[in-house]
C-alpha atoms as a PDB file:
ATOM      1  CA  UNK A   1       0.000   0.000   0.000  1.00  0.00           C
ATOM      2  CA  UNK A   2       3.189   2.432   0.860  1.00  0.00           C
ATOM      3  CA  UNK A   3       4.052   1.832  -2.881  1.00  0.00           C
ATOM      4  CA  UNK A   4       0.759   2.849  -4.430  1.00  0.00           C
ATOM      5  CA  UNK A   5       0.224   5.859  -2.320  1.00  0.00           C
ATOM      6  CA  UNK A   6       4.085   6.883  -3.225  1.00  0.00           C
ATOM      7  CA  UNK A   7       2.768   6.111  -6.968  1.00  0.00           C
ATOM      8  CA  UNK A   8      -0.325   8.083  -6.374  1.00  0.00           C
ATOM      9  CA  UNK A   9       1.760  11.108  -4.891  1.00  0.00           C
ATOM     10  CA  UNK A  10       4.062  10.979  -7.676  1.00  0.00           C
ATOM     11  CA  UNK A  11       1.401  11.102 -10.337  1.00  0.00           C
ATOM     12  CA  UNK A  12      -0.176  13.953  -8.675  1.00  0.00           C
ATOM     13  CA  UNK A  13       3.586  15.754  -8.754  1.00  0.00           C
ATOM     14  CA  UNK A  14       3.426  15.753  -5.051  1.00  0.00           C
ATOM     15  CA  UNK A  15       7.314  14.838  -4.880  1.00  0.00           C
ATOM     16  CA  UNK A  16       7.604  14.911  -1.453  1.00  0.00           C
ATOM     17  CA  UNK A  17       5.024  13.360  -0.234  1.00  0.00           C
ATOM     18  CA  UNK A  18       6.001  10.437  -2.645  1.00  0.00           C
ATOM     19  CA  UNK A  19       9.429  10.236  -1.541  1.00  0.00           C
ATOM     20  CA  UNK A  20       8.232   9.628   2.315  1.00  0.00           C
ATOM     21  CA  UNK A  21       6.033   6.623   0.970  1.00  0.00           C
ATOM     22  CA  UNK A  22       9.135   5.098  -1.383  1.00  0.00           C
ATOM     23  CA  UNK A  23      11.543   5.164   1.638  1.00  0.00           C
ATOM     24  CA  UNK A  24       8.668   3.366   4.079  1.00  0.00           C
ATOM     25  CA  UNK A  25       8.926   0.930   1.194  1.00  0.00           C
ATOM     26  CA  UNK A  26      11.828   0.702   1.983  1.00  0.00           C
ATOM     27  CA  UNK A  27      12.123   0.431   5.813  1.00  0.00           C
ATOM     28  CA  UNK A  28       9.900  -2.367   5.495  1.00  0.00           C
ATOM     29  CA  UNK A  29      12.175  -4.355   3.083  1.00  0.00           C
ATOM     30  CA  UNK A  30      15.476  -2.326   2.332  1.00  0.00           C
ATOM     31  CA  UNK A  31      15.623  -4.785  -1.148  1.00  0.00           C
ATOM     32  CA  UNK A  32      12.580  -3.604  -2.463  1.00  0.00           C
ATOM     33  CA  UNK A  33      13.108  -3.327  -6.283  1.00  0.00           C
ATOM     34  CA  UNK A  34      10.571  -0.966  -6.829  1.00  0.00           C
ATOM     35  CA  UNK A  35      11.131   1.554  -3.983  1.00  0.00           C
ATOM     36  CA  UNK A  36      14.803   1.273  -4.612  1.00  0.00           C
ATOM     37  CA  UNK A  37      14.237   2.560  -8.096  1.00  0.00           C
ATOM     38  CA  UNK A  38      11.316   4.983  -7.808  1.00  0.00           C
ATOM     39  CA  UNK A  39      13.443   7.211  -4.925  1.00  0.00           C
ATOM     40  CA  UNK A  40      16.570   7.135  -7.705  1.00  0.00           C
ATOM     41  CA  UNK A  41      14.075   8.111 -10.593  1.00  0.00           C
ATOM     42  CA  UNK A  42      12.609  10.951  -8.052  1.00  0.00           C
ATOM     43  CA  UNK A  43      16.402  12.085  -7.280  1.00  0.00           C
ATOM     44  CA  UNK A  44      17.717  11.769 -10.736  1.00  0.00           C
ATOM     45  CA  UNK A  45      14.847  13.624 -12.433  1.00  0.00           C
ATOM     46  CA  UNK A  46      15.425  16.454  -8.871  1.00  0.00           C
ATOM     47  CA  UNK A  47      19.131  16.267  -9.945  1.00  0.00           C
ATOM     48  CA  UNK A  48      18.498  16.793 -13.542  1.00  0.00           C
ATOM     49  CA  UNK A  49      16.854  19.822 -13.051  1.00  0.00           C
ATOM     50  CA  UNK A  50      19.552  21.090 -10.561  1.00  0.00           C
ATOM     51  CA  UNK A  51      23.228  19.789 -11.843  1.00  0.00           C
ATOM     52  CA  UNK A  52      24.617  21.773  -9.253  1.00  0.00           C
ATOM     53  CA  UNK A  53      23.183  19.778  -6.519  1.00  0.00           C
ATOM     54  CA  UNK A  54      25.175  17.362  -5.141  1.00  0.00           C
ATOM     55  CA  UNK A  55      23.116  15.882  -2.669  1.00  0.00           C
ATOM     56  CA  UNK A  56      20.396  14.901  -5.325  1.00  0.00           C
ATOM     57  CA  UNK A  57      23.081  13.570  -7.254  1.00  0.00           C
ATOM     58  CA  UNK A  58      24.457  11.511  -4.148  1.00  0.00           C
ATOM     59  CA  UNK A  59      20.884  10.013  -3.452  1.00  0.00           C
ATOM     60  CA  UNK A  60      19.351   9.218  -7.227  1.00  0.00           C
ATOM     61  CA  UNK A  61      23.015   7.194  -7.393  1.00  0.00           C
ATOM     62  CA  UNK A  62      22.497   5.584  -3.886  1.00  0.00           C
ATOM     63  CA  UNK A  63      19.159   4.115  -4.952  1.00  0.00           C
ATOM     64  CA  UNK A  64      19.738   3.447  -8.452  1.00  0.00           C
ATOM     65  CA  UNK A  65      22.572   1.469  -7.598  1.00  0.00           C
ATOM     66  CA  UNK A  66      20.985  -0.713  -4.983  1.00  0.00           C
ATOM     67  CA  UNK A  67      18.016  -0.934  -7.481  1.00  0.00           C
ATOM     68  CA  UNK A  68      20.356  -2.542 -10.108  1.00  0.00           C
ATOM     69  CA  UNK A  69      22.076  -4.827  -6.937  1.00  0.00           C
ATOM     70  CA  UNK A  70      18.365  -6.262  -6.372  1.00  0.00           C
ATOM     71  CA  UNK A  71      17.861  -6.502 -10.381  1.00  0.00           C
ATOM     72  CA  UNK A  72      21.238  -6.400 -11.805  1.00  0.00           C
ATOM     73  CA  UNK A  73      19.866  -7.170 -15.635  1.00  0.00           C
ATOM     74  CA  UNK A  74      16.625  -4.412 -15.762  1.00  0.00           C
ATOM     75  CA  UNK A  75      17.294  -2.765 -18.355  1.00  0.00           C
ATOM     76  CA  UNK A  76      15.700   0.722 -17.550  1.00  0.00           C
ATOM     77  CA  UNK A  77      17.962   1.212 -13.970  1.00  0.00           C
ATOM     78  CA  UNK A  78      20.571   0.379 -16.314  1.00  0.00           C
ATOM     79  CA  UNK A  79      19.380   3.189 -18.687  1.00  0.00           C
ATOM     80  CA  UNK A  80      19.111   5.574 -15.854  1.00  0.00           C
ATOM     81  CA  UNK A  81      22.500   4.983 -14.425  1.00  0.00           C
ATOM     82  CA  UNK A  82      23.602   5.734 -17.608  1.00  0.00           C
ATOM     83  CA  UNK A  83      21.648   9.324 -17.735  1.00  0.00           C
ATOM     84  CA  UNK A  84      23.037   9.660 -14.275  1.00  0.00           C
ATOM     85  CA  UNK A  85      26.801   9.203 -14.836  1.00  0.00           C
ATOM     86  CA  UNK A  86      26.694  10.732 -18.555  1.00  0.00           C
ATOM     87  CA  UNK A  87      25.360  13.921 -16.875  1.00  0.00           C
ATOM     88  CA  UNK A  88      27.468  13.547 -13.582  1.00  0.00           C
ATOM     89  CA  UNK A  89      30.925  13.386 -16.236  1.00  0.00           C
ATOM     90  CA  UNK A  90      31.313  10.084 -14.651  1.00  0.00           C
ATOM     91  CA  UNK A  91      33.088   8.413 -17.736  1.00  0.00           C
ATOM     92  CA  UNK A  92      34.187   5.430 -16.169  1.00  0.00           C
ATOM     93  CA  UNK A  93      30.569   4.238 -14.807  1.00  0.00           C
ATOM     94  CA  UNK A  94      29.183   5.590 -17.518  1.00  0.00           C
ATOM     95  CA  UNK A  95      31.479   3.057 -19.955  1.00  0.00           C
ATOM     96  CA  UNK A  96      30.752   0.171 -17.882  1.00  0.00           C
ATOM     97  CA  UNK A  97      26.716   0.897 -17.785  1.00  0.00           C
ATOM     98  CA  UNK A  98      26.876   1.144 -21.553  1.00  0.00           C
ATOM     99  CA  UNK A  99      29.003  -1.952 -21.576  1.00  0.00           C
ATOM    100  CA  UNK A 100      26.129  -3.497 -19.719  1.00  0.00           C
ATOM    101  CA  UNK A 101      23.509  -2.802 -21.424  1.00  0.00           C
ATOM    102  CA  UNK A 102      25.000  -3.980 -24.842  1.00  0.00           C
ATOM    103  CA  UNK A 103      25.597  -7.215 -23.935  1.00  0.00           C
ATOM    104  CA  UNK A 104      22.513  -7.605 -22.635  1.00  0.00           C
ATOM    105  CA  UNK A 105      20.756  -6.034 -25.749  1.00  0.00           C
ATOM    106  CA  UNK A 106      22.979  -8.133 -28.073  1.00  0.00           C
ATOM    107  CA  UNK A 107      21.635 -11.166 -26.594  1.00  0.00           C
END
């Protein structure tokens, strides 16, 4: 129920408010897949709007990243890490996303 009202927030662009239903996701079970990758997507998109901050930047990469740990093959975290690290400069992660995600598009 935590997930649907954070989906419901979200949809209504109450940010927030979504956010504080994503992380109880979480609390309950910290490898929730879809908590895990709906706080990154909040932070990224946050982060995207606001290069400059940091802290958005710290967090959409914190949750993305345990996202892909629970899923390691889903291809849109994947794609998002990618966004993340292309607009972060991160070359290195950035490489090894892409890397990813071609093999497991060649397949």
């Amino acid at each position: 129920l935590n997930y649907i009202a954070g989906y419901a927030n979200e949809m209504e662009g109450n940010s927030e408010s979504a956010k504080r239903y994503y992380e109880r996701v979480i609390n309950l079970d910290a490898n929730n897949f879809e908590g895990n990758l709906e706080l990154g997507l909040l932070y990224l998109k946050e982060y995207l709007a606001d290069p400059d901050n940091r802290e958005k930047q710290n967090k959409a990469q914190e949750y993305l990243l345990k996202a892909n740990q629970i899923k390691p093959s889903e291809v849109n975290t994947l794609k998002s890490l990618a966004v993340l690290y292309d607009r972060s400069g991160n070359v290195l992660q950035l490489e090894r996303v892409n890397n990813i995600l071609n093999q497991l598009t060649i397949k």
